[in-house]
PDB file of N, CA and C in Angstrom:
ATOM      1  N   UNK A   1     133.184  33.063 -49.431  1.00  0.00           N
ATOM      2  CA  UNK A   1     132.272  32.620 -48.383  1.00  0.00           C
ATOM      3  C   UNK A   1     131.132  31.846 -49.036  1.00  0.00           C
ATOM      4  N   UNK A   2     130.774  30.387 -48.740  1.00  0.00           N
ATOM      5  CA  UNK A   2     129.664  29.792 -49.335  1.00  0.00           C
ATOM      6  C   UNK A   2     128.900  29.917 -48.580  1.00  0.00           C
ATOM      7  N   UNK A   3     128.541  30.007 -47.300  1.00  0.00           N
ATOM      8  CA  UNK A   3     126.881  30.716 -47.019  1.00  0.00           C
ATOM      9  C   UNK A   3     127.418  30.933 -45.392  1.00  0.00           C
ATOM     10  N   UNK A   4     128.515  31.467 -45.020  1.00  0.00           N
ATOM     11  CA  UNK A   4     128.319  31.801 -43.781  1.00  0.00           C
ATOM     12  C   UNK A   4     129.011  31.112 -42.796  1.00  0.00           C
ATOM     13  N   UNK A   5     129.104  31.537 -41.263  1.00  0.00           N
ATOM     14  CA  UNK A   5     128.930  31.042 -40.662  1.00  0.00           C
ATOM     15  C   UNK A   5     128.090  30.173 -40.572  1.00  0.00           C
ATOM     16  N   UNK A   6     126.430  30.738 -40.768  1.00  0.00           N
ATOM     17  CA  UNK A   6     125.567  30.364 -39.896  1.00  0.00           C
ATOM     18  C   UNK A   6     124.738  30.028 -41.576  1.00  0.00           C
ATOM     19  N   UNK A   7     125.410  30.038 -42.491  1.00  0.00           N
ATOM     20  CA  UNK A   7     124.789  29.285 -43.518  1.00  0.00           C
ATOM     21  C   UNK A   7     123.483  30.134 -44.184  1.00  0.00           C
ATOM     22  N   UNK A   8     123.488  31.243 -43.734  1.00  0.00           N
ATOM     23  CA  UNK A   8     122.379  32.354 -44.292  1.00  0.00           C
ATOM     24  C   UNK A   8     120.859  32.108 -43.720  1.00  0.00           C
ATOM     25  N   UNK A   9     121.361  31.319 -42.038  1.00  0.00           N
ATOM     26  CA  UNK A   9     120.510  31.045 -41.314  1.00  0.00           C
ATOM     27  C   UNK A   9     119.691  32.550 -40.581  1.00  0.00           C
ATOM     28  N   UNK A  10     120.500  33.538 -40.477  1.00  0.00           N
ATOM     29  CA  UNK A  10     120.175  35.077 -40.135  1.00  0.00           C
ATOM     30  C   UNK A  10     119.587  35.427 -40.631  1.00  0.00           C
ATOM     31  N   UNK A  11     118.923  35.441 -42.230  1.00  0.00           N
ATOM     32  CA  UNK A  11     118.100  35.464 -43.401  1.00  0.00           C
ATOM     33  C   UNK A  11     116.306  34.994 -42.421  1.00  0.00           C
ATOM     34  N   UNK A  12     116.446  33.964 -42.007  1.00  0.00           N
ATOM     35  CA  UNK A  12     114.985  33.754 -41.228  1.00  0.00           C
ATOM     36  C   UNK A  12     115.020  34.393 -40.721  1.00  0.00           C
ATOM     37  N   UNK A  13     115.835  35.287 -39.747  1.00  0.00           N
ATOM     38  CA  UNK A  13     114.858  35.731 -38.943  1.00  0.00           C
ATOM     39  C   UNK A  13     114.360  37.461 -39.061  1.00  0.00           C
ATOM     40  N   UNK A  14     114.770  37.847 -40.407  1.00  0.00           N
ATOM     41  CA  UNK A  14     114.544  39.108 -41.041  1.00  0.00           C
ATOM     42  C   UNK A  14     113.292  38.793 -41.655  1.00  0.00           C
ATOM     43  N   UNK A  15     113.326  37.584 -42.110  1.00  0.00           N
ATOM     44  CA  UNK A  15     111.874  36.904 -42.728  1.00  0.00           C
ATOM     45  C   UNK A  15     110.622  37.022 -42.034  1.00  0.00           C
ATOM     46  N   UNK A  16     110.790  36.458 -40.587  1.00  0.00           N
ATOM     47  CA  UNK A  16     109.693  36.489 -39.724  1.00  0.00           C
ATOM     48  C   UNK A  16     109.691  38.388 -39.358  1.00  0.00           C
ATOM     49  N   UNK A  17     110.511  38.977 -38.968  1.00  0.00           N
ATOM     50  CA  UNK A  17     110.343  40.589 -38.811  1.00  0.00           C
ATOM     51  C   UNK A  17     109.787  40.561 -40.241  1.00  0.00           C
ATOM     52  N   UNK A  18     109.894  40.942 -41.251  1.00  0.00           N
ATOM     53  CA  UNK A  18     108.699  41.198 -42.326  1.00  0.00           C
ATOM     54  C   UNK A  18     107.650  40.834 -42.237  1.00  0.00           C
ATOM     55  N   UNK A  19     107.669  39.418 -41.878  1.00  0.00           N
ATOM     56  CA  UNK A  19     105.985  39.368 -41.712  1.00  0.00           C
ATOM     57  C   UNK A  19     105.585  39.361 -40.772  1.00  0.00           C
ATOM     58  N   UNK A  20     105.690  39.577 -39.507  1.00  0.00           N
ATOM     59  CA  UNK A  20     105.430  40.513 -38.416  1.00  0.00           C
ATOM     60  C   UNK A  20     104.637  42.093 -38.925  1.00  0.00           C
ATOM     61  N   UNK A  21     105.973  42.657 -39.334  1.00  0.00           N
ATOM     62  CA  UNK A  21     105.859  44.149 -39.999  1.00  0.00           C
ATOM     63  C   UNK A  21     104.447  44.044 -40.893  1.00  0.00           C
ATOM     64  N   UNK A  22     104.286  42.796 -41.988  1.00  0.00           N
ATOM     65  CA  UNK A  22     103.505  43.043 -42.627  1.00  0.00           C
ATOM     66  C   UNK A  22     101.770  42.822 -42.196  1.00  0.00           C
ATOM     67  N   UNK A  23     101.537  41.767 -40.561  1.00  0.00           N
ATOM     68  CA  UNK A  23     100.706  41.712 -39.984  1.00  0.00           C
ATOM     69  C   UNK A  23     100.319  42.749 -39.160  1.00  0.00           C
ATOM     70  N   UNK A  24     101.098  43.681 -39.140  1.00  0.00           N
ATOM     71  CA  UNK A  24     101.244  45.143 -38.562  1.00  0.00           C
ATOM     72  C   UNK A  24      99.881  46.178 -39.192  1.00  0.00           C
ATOM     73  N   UNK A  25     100.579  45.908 -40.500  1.00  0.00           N
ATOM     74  CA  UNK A  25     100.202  47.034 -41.980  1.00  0.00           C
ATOM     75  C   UNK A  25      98.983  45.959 -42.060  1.00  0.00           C
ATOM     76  N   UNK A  26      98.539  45.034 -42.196  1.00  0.00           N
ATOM     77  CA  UNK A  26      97.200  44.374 -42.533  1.00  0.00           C
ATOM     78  C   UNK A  26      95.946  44.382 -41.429  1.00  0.00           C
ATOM     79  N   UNK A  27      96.491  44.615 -40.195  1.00  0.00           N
ATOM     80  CA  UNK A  27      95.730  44.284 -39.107  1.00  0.00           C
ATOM     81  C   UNK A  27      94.158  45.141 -39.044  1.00  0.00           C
ATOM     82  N   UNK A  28      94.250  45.882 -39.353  1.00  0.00           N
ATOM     83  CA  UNK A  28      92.641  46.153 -39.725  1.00  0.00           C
ATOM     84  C   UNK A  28      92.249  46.549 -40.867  1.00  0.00           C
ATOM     85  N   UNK A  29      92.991  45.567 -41.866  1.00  0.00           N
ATOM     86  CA  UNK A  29      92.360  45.811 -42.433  1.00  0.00           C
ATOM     87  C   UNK A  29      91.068  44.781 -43.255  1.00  0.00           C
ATOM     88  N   UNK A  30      89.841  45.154 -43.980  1.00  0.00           N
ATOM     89  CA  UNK A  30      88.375  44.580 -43.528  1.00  0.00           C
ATOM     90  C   UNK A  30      88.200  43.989 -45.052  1.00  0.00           C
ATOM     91  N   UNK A  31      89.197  44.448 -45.969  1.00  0.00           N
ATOM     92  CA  UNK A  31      88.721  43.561 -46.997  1.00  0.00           C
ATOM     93  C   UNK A  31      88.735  41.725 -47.107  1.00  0.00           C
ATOM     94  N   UNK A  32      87.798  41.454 -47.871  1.00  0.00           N
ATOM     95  CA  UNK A  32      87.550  40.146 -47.963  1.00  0.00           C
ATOM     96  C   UNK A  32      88.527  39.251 -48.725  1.00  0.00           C
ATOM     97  N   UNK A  33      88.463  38.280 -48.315  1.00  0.00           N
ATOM     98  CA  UNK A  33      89.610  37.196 -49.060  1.00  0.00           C
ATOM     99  C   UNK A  33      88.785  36.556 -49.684  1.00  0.00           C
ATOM    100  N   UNK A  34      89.449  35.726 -50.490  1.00  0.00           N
ATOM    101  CA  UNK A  34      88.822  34.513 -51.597  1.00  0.00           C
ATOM    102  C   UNK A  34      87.567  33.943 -50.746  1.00  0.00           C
ATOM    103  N   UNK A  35      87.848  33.964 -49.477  1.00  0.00           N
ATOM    104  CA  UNK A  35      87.164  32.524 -48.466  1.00  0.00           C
ATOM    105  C   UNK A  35      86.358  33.537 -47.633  1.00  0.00           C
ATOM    106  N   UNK A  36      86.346  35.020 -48.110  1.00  0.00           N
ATOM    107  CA  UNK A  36      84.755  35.853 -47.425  1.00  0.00           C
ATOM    108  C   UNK A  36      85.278  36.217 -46.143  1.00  0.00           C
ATOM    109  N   UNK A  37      86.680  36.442 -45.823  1.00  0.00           N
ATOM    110  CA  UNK A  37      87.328  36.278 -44.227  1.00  0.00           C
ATOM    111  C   UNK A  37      88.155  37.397 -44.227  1.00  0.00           C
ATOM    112  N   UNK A  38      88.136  38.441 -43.528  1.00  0.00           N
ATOM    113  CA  UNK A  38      88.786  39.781 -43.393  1.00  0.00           C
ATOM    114  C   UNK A  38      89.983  39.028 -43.657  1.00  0.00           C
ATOM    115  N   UNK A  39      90.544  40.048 -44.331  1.00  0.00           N
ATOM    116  CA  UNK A  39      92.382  39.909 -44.749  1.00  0.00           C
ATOM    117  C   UNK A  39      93.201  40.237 -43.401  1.00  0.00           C
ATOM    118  N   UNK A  40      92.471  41.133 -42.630  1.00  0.00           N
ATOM    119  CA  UNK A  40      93.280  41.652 -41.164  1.00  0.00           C
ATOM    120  C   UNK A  40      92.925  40.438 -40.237  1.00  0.00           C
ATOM    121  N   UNK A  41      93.562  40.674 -38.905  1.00  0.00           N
ATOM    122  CA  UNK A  41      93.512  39.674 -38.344  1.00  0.00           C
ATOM    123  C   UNK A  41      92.645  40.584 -37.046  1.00  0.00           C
ATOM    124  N   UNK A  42      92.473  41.629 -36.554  1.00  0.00           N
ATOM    125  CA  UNK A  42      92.036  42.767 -35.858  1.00  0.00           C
ATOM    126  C   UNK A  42      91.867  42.498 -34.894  1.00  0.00           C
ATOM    127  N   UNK A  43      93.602  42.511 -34.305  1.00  0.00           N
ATOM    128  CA  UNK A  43      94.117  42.238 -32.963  1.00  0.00           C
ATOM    129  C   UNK A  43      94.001  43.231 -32.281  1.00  0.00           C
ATOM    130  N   UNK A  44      94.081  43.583 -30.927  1.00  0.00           N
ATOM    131  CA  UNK A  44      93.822  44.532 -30.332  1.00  0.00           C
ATOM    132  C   UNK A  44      94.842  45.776 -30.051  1.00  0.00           C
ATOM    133  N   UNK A  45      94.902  46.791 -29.829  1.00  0.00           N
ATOM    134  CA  UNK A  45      95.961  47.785 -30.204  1.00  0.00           C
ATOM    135  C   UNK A  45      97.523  46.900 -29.166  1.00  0.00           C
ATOM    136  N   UNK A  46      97.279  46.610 -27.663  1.00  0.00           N
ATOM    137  CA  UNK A  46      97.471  45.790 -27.254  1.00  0.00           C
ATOM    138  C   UNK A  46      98.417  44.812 -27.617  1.00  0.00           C
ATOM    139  N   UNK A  47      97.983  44.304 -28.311  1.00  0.00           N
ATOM    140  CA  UNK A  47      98.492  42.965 -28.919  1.00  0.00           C
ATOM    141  C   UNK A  47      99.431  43.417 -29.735  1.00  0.00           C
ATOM    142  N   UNK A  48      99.079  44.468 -30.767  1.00  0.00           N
ATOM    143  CA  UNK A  48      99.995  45.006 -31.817  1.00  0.00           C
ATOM    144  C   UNK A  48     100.997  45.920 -31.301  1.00  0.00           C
ATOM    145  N   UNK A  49     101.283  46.235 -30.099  1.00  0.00           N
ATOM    146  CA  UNK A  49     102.306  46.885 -29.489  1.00  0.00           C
ATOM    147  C   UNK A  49     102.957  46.017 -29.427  1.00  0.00           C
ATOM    148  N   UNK A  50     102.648  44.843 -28.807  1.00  0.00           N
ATOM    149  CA  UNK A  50     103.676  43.438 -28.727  1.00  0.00           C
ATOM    150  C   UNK A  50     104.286  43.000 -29.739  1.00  0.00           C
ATOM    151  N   UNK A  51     103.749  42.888 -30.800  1.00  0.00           N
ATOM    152  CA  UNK A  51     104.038  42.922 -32.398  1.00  0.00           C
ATOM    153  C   UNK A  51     105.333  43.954 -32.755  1.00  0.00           C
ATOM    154  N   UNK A  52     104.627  45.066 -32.222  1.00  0.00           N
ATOM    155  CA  UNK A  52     105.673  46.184 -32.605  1.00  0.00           C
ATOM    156  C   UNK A  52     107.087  45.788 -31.544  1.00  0.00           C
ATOM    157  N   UNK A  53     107.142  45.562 -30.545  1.00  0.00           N
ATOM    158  CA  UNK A  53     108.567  44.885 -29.820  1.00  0.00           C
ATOM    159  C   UNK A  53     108.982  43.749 -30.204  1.00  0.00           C
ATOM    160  N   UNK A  54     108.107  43.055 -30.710  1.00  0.00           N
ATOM    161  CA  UNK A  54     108.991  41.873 -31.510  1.00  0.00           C
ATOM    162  C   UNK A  54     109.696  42.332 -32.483  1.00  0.00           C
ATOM    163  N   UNK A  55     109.130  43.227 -33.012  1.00  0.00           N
ATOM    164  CA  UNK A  55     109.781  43.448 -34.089  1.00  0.00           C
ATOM    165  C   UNK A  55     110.967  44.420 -33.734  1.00  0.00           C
ATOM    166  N   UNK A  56     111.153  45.197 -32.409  1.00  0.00           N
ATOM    167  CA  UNK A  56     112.225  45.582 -32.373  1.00  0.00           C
ATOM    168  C   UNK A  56     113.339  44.864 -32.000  1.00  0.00           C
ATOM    169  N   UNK A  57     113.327  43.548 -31.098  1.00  0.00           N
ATOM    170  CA  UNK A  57     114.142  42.876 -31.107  1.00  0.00           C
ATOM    171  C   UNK A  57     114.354  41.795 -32.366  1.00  0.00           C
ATOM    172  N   UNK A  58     113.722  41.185 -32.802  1.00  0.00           N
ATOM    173  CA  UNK A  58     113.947  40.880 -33.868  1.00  0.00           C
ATOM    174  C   UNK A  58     114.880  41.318 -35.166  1.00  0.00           C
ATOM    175  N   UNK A  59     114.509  42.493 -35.008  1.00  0.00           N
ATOM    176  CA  UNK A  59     115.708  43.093 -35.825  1.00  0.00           C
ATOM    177  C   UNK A  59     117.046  43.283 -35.252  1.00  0.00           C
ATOM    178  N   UNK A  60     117.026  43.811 -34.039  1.00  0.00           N
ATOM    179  CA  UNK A  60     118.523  43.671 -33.204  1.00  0.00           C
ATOM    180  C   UNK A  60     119.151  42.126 -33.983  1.00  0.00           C
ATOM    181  N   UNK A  61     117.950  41.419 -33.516  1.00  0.00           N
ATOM    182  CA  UNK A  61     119.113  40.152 -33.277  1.00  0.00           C
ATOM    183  C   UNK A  61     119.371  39.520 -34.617  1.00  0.00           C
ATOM    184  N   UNK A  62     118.778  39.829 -35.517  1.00  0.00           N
ATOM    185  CA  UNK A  62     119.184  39.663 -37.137  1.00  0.00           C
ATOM    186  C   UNK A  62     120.674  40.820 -37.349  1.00  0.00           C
ATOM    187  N   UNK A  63     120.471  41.554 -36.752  1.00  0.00           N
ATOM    188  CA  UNK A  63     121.771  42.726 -36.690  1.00  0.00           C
ATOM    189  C   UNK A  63     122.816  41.700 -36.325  1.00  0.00           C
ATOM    190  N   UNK A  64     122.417  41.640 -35.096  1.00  0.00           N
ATOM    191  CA  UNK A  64     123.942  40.496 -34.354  1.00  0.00           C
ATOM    192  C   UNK A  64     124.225  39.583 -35.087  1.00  0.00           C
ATOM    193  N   UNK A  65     122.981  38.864 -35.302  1.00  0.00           N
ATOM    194  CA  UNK A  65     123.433  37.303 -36.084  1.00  0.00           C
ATOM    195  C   UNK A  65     124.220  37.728 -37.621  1.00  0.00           C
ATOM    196  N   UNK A  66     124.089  38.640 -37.732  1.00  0.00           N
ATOM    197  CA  UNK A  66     124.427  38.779 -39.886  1.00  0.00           C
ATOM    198  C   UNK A  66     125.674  39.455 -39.044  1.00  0.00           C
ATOM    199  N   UNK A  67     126.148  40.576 -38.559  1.00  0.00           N
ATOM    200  CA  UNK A  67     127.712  41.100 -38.271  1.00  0.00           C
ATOM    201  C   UNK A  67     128.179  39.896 -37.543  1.00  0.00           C
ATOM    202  N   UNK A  68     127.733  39.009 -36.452  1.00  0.00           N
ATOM    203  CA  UNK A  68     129.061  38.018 -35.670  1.00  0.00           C
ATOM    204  C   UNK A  68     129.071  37.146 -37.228  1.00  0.00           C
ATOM    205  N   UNK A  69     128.340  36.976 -38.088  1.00  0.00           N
ATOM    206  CA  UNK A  69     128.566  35.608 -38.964  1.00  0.00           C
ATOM    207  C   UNK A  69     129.510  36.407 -40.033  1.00  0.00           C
ATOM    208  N   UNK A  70     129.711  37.341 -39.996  1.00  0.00           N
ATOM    209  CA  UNK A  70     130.867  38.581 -41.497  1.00  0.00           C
ATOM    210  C   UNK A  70     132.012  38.386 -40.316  1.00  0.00           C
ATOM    211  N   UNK A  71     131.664  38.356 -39.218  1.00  0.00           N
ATOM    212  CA  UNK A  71     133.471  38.208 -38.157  1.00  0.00           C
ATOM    213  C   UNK A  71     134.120  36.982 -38.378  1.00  0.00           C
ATOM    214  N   UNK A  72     133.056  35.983 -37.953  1.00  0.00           N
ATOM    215  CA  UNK A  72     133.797  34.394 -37.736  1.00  0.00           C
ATOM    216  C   UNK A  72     134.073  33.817 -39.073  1.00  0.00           C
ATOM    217  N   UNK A  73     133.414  34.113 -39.924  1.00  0.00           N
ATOM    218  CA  UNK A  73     133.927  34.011 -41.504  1.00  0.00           C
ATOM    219  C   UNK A  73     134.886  34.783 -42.000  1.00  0.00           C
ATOM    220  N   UNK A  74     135.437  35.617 -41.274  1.00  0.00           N
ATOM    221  CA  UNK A  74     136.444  36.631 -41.870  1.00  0.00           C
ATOM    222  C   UNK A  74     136.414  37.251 -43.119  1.00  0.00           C
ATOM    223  N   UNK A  75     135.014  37.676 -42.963  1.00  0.00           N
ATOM    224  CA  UNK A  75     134.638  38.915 -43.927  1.00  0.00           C
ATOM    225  C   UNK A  75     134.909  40.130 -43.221  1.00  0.00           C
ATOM    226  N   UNK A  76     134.971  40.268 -42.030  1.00  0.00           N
ATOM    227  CA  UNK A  76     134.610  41.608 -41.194  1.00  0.00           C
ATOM    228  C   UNK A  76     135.766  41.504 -39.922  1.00  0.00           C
ATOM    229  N   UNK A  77     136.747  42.113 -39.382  1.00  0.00           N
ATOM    230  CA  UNK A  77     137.528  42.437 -38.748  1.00  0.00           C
ATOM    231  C   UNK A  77     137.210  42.593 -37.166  1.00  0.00           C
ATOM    232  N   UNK A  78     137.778  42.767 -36.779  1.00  0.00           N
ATOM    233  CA  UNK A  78     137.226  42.970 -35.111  1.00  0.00           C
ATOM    234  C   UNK A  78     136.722  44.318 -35.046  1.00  0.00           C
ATOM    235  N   UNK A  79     137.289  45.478 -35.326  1.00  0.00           N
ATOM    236  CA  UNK A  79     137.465  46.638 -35.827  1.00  0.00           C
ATOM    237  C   UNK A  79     135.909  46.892 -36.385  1.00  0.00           C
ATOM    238  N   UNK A  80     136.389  46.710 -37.658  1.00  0.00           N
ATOM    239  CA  UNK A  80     134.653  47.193 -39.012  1.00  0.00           C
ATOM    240  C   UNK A  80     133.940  45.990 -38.061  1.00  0.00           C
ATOM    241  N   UNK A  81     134.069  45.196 -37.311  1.00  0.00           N
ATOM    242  CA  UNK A  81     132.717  44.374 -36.932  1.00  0.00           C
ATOM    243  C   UNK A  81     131.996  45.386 -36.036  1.00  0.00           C
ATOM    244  N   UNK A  82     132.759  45.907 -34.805  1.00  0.00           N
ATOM    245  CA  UNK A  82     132.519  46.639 -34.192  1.00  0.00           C
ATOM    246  C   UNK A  82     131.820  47.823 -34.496  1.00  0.00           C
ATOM    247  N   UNK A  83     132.173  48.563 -35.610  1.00  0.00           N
ATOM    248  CA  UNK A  83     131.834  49.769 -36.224  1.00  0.00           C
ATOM    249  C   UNK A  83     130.320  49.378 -37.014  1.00  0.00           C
ATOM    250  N   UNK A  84     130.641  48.621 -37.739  1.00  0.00           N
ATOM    251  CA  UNK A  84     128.960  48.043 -38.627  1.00  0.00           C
ATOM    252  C   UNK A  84     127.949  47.817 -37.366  1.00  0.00           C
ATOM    253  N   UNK A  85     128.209  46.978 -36.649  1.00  0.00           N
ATOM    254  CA  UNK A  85     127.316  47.094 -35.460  1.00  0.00           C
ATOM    255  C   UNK A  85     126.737  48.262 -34.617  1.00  0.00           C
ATOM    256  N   UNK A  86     127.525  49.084 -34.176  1.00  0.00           N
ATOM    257  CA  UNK A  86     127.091  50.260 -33.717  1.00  0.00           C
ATOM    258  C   UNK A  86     126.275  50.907 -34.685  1.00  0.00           C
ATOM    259  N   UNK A  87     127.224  51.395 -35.796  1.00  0.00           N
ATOM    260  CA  UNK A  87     126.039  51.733 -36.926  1.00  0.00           C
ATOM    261  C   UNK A  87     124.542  51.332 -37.249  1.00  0.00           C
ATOM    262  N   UNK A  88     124.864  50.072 -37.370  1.00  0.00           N
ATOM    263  CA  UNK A  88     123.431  49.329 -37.644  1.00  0.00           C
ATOM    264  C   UNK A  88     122.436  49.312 -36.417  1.00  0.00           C
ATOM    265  N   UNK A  89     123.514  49.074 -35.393  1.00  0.00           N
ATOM    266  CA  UNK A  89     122.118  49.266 -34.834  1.00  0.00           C
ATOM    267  C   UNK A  89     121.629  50.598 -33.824  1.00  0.00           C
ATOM    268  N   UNK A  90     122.167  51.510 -34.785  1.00  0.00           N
ATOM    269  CA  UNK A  90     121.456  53.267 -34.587  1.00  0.00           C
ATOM    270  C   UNK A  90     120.277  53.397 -35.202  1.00  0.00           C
TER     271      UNK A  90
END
């Protein structure tokens, strides 16, 4: 397999869930940057719930996109596609 179906295009969007996740873990927090500017961004709890559902779909759909791209490449069976999926996304 040289990069996929989808060319290891599924890779972004695990990218953006990390840094989601990681604007999560920074959000209040008050230390200063180079430029004197809180490192957090100190969104409102609010806001970071929304954060937190992006990030649950986000990951679903990095789930889907990485198992349908192991099917249509015929790394993964109809069968183990089926099975990795359920798994994964328990």
């Amino acid at each position: 397999m040289s990069g996929g179906h989808f060319n290891y295009q599924q890779h972004r969007i695990r990218d953006i869930l990390e840094n989601i996740e990681e604007l999560i873990i920074s959000n209040n927090d008050t230390t200063l940057n180079e430029w004197g500017s809180p490192v957090g961004n100190q969104f409102s709890q609010e806001v970071m719930e929304e954060f937190k559902k992006a990030c649950f779909y986000l990951k679903r759909a990095y789930i889907y996109a990485h198992r349908i791209d192991w099917l249509v490449s015929g790394d993964d069976g109809e069968e183990s596609f089926l099975k990795r999926l359920k798994i994964e996304l328990e």
